[in-house]
PDB file of N, CA and C in Angstrom:
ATOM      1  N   UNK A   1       0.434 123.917 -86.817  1.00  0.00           N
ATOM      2  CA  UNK A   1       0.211 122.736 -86.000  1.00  0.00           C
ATOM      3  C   UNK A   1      -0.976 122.946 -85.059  1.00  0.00           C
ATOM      4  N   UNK A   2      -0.960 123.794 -84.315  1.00  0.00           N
ATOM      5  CA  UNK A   2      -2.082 124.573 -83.654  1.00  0.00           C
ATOM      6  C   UNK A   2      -3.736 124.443 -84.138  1.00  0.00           C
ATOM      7  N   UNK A   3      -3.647 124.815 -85.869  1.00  0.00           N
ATOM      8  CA  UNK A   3      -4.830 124.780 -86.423  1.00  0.00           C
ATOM      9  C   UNK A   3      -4.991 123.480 -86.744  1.00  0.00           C
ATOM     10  N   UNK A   4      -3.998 122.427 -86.720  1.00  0.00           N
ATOM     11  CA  UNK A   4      -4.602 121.162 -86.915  1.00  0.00           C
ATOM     12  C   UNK A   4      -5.192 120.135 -85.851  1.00  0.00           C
ATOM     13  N   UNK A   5      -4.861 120.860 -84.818  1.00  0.00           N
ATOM     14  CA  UNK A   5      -5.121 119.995 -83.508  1.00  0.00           C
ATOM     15  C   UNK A   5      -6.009 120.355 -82.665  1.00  0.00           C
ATOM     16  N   UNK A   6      -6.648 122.247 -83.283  1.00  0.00           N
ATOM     17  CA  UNK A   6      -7.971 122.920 -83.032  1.00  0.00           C
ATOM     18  C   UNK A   6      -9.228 122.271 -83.928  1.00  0.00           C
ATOM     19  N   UNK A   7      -8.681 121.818 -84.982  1.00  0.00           N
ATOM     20  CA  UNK A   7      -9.632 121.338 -86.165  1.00  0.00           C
ATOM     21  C   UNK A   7     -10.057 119.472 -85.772  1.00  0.00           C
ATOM     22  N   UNK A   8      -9.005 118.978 -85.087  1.00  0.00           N
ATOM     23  CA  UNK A   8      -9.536 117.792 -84.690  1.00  0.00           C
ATOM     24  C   UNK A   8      -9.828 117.661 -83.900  1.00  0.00           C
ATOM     25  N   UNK A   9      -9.553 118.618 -82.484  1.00  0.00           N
ATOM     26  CA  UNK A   9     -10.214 118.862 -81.442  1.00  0.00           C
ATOM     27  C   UNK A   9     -11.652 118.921 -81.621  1.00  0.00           C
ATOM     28  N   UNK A  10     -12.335 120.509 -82.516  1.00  0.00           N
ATOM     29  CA  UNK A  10     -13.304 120.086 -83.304  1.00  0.00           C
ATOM     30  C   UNK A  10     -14.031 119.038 -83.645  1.00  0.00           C
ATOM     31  N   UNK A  11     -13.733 118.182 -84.661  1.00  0.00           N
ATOM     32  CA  UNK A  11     -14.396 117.553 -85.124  1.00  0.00           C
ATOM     33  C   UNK A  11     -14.380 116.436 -83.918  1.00  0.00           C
ATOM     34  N   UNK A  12     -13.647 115.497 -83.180  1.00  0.00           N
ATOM     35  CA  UNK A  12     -13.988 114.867 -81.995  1.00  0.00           C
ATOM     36  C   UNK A  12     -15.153 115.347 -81.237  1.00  0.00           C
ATOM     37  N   UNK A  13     -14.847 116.342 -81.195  1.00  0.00           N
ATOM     38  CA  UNK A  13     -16.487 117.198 -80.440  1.00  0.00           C
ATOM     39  C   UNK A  13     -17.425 116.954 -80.784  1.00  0.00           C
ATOM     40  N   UNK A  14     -18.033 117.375 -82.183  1.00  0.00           N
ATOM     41  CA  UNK A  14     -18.609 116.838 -82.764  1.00  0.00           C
ATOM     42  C   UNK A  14     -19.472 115.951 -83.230  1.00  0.00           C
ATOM     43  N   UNK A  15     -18.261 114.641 -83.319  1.00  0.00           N
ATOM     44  CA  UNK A  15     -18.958 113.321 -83.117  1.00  0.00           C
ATOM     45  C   UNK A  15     -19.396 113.115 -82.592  1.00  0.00           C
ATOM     46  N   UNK A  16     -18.848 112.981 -81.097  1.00  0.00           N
ATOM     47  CA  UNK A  16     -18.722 112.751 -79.653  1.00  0.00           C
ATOM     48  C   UNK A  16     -20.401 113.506 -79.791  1.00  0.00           C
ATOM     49  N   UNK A  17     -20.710 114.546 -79.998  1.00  0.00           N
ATOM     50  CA  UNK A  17     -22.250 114.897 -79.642  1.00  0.00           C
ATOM     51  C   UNK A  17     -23.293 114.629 -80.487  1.00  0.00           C
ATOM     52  N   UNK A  18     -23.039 114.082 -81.750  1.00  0.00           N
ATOM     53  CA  UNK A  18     -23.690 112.982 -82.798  1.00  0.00           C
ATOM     54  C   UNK A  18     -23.639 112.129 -82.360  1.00  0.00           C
ATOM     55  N   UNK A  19     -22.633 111.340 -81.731  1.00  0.00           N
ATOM     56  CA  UNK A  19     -23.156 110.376 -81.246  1.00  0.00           C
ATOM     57  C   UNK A  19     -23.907 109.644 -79.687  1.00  0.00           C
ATOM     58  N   UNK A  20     -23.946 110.994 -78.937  1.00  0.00           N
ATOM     59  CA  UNK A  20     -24.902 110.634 -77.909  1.00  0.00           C
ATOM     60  C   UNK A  20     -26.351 111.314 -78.731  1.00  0.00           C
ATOM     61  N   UNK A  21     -26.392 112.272 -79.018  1.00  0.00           N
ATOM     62  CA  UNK A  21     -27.417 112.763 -79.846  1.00  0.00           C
ATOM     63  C   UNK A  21     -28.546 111.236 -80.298  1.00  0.00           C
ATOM     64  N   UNK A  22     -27.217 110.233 -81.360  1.00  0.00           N
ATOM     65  CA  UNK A  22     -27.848 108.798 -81.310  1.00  0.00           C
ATOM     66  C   UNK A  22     -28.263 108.156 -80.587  1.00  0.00           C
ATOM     67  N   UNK A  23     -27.589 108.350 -79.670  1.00  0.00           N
ATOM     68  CA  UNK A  23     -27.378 106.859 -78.593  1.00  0.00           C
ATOM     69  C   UNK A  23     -29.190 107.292 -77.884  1.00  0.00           C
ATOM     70  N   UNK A  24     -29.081 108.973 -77.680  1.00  0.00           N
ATOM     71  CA  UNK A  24     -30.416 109.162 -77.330  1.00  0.00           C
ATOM     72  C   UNK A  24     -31.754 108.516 -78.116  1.00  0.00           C
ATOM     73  N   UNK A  25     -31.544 108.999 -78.947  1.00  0.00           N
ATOM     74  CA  UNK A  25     -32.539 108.648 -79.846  1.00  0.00           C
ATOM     75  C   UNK A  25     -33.302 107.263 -79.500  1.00  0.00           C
ATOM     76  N   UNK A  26     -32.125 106.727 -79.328  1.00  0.00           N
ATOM     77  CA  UNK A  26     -32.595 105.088 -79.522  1.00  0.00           C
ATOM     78  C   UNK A  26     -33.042 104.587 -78.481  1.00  0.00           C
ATOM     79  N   UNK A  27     -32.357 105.130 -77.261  1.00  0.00           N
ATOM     80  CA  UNK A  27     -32.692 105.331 -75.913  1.00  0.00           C
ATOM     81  C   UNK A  27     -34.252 105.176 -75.391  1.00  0.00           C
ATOM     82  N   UNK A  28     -35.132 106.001 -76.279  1.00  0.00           N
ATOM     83  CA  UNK A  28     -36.320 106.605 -76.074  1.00  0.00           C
ATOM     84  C   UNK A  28     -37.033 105.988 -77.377  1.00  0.00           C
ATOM     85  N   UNK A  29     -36.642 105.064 -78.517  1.00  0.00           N
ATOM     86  CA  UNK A  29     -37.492 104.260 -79.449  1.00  0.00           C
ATOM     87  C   UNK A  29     -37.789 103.106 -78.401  1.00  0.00           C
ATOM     88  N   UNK A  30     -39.237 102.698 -78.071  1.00  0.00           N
ATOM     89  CA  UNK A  30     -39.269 101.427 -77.325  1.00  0.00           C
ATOM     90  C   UNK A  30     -38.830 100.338 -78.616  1.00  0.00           C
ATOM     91  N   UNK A  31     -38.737 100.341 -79.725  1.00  0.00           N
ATOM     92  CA  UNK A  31     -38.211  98.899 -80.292  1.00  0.00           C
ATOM     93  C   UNK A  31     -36.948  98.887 -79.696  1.00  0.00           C
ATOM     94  N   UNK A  32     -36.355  99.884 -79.491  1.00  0.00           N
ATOM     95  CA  UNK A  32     -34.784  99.309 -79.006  1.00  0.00           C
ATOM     96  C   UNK A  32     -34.865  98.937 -77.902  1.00  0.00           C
ATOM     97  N   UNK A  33     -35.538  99.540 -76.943  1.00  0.00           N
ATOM     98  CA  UNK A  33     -35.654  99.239 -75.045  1.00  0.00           C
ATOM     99  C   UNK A  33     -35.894  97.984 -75.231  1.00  0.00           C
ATOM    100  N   UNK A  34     -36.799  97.572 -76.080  1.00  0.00           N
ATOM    101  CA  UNK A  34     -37.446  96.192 -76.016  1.00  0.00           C
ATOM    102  C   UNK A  34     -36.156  95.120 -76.421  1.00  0.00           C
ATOM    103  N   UNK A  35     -35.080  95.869 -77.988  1.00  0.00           N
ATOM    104  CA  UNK A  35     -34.153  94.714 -78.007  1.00  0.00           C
ATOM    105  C   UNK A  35     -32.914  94.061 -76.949  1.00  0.00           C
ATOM    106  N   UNK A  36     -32.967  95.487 -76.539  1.00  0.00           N
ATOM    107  CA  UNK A  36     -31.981  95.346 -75.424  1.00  0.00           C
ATOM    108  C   UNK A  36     -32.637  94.476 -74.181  1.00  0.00           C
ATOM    109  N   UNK A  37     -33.466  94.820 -73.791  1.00  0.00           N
ATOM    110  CA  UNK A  37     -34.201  93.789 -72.834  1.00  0.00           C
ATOM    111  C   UNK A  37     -33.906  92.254 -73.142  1.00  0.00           C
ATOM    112  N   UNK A  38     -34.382  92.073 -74.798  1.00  0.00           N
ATOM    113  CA  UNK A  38     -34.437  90.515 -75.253  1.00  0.00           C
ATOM    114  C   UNK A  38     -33.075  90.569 -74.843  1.00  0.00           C
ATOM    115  N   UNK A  39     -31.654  91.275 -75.267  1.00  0.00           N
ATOM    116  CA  UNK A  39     -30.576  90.876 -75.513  1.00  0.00           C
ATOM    117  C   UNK A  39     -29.777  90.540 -74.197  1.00  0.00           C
ATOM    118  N   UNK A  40     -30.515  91.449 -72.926  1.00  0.00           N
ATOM    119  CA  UNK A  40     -30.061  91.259 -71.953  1.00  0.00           C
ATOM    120  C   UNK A  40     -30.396  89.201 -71.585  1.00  0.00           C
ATOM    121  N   UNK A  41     -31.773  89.341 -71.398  1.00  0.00           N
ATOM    122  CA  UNK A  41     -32.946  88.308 -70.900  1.00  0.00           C
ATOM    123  C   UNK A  41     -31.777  87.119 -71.683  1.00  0.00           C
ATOM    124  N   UNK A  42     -31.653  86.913 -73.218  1.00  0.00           N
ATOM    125  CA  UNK A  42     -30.796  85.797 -73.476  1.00  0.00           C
ATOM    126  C   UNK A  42     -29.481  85.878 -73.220  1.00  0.00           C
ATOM    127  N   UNK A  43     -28.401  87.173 -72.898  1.00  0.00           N
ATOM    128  CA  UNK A  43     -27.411  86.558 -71.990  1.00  0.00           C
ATOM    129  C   UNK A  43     -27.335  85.950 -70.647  1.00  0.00           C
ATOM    130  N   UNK A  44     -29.096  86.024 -69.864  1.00  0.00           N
ATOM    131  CA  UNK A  44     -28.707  85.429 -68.614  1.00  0.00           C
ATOM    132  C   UNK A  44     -28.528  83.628 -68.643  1.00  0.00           C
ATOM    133  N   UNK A  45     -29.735  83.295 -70.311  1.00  0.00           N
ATOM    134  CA  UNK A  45     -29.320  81.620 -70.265  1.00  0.00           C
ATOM    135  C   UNK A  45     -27.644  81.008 -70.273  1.00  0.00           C
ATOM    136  N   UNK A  46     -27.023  81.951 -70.746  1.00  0.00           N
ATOM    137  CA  UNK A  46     -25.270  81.849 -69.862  1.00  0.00           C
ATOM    138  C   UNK A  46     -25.600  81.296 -68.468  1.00  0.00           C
ATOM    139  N   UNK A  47     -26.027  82.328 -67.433  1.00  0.00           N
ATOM    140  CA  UNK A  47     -25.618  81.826 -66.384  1.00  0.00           C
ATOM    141  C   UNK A  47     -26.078  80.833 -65.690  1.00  0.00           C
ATOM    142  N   UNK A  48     -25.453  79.248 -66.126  1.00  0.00           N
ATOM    143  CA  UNK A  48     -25.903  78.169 -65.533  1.00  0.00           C
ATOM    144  C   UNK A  48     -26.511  78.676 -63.979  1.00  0.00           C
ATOM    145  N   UNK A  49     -27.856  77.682 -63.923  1.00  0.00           N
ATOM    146  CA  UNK A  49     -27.960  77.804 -62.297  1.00  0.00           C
ATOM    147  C   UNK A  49     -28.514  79.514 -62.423  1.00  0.00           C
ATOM    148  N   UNK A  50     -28.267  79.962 -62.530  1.00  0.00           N
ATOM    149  CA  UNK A  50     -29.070  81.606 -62.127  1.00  0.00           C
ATOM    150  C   UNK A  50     -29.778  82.201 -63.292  1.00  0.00           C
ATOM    151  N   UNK A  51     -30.394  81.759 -64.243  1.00  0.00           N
ATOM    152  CA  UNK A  51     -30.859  82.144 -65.522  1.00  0.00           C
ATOM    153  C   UNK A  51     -32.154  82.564 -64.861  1.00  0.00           C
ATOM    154  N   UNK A  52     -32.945  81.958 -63.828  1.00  0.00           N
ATOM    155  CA  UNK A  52     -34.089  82.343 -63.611  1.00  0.00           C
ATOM    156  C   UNK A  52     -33.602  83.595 -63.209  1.00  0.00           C
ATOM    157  N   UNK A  53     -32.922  83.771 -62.119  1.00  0.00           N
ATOM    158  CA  UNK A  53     -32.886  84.849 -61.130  1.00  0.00           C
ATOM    159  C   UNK A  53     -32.279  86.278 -62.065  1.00  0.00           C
ATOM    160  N   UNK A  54     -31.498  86.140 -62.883  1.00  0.00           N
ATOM    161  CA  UNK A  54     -30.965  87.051 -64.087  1.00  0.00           C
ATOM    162  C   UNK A  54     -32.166  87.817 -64.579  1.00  0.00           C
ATOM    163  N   UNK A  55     -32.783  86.548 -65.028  1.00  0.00           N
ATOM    164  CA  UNK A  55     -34.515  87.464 -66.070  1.00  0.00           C
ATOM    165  C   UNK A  55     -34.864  87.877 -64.922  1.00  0.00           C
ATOM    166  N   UNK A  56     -35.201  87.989 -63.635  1.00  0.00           N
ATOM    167  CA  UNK A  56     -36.134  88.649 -62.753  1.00  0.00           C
ATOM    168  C   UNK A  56     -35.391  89.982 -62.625  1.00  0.00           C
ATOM    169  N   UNK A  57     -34.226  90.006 -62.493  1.00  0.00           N
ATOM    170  CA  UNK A  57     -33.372  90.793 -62.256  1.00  0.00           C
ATOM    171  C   UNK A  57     -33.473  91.523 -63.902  1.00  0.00           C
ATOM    172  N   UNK A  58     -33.507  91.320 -64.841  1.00  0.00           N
ATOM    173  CA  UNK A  58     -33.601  91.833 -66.101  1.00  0.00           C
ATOM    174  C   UNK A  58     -35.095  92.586 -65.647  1.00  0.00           C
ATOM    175  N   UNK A  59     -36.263  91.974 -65.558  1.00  0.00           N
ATOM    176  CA  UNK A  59     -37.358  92.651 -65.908  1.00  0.00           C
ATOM    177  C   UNK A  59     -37.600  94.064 -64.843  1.00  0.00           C
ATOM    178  N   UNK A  60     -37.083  93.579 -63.789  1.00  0.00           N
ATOM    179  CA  UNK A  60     -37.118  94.158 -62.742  1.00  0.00           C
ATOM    180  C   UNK A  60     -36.191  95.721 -62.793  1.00  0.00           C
ATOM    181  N   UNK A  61     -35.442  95.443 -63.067  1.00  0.00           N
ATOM    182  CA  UNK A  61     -34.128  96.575 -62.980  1.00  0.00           C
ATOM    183  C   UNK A  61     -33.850  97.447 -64.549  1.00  0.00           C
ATOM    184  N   UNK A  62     -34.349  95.978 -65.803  1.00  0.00           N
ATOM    185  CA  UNK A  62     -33.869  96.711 -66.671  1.00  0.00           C
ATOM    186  C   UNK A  62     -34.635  98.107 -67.538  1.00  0.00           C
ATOM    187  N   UNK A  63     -35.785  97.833 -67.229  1.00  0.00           N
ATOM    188  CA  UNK A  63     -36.116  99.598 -67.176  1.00  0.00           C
ATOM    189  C   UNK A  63     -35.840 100.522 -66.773  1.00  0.00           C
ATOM    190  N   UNK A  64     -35.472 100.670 -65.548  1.00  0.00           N
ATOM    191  CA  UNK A  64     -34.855 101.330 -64.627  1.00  0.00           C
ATOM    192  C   UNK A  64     -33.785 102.316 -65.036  1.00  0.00           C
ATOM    193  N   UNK A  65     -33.011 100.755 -65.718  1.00  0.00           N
ATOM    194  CA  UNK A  65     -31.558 101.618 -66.045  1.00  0.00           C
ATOM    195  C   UNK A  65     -31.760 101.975 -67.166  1.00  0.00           C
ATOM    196  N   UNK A  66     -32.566 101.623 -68.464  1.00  0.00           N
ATOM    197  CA  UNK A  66     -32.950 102.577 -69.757  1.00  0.00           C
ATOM    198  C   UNK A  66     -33.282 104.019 -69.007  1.00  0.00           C
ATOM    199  N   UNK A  67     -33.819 104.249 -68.075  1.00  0.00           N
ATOM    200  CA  UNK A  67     -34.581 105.289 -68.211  1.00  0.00           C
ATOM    201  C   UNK A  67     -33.478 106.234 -67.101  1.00  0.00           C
ATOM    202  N   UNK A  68     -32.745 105.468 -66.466  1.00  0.00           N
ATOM    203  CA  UNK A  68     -31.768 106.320 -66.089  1.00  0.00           C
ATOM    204  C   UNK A  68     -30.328 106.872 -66.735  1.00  0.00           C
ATOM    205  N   UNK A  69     -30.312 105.798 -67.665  1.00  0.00           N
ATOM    206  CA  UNK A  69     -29.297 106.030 -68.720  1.00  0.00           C
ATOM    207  C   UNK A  69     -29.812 107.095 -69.724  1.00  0.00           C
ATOM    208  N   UNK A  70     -30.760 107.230 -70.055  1.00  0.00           N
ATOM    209  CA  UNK A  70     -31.064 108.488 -70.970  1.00  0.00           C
ATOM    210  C   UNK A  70     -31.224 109.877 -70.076  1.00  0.00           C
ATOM    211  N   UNK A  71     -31.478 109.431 -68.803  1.00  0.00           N
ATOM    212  CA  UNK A  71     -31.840 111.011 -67.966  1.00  0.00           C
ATOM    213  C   UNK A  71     -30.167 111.656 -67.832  1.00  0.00           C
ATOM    214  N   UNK A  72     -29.725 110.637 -67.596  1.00  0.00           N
ATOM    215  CA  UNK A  72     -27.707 110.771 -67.275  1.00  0.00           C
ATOM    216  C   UNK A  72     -27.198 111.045 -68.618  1.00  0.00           C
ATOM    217  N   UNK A  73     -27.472 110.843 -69.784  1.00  0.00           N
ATOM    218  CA  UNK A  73     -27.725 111.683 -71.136  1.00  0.00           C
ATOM    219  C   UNK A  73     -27.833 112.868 -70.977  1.00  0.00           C
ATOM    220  N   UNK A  74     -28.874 112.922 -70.968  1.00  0.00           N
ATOM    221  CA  UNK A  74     -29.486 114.294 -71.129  1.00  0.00           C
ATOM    222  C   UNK A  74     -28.938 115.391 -70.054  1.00  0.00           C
ATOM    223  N   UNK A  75     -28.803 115.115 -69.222  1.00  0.00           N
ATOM    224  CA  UNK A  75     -28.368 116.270 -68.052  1.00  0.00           C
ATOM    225  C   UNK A  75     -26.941 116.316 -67.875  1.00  0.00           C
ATOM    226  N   UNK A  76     -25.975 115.257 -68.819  1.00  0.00           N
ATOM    227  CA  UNK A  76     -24.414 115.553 -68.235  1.00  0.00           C
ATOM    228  C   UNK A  76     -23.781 115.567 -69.743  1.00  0.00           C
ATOM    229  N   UNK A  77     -22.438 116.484 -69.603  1.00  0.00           N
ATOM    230  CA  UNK A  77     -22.152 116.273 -70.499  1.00  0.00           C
ATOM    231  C   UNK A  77     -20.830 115.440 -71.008  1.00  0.00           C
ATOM    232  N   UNK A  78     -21.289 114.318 -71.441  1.00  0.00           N
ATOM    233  CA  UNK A  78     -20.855 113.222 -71.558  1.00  0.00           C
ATOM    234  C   UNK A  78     -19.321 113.505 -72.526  1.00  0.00           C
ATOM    235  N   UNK A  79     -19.116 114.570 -73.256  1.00  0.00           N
ATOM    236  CA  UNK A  79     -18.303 114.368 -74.505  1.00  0.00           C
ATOM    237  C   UNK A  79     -17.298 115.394 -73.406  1.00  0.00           C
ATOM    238  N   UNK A  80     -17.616 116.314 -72.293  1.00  0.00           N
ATOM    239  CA  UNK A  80     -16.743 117.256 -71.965  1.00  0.00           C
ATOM    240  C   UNK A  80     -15.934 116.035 -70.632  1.00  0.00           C
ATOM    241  N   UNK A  81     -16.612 115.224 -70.290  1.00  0.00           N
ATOM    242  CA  UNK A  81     -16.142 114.362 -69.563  1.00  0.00           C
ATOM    243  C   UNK A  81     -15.475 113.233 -69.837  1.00  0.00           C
ATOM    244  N   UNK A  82     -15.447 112.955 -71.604  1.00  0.00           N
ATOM    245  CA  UNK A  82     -14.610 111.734 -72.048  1.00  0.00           C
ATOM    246  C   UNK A  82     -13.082 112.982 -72.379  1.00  0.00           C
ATOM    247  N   UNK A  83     -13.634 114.305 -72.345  1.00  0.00           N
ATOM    248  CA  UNK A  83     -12.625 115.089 -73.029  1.00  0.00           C
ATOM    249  C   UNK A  83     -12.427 115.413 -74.498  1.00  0.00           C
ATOM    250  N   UNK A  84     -13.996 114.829 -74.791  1.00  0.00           N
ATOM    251  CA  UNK A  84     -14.152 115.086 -76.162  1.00  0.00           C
ATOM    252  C   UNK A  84     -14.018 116.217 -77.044  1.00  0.00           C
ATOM    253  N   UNK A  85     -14.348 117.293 -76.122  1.00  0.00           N
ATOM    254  CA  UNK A  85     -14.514 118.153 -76.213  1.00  0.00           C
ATOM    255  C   UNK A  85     -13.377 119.177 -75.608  1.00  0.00           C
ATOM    256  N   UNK A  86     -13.053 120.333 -75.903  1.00  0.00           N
ATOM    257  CA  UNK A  86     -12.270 121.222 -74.926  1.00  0.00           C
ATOM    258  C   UNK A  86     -13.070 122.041 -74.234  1.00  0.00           C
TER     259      UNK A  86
END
């Protein structure tokens, strides 16, 4: 029982660092910075009445947080803190 719950312990790990490994990646392709921007910019036409103030707030901030979201990547470890990891 032991070796099966060391072995999926394992492989959770794993993932868990394949998939920030990804998440980086994409992090740092500007086509994605750029989709996420668009994707942000058209959820603000949601907010009746504040759509202007949203995109300012998008152009303004949303670099910011790409580039702090990949530094908070890179320097923490994200999979020992979901417990991905043992």
């Amino acid at each position: 029982m032991v070796s099966i719950s060391l072995h999926y312990s394992q492989d959770t790990c794993g993932i868990c660092h394949h998939a920030v490994a990804e998440a980086l990646f994409k992090l740092k392709d500007p086509d994605t910075q750029l989709e996420i921007i668009e994707l942000l910019l058209k959820a603000c036409d949601v907010v009746e009445g504040y759509a202007t103030k949203c995109k300012n707030l998008v152009f303004e901030y949303g670099p910011v947080i790409l580039v702090k979201a990949e530094q908070f990547l890179e320097t923490n470890d994200i999979c020992s803190l979901l417990h991905a990891c043992s």
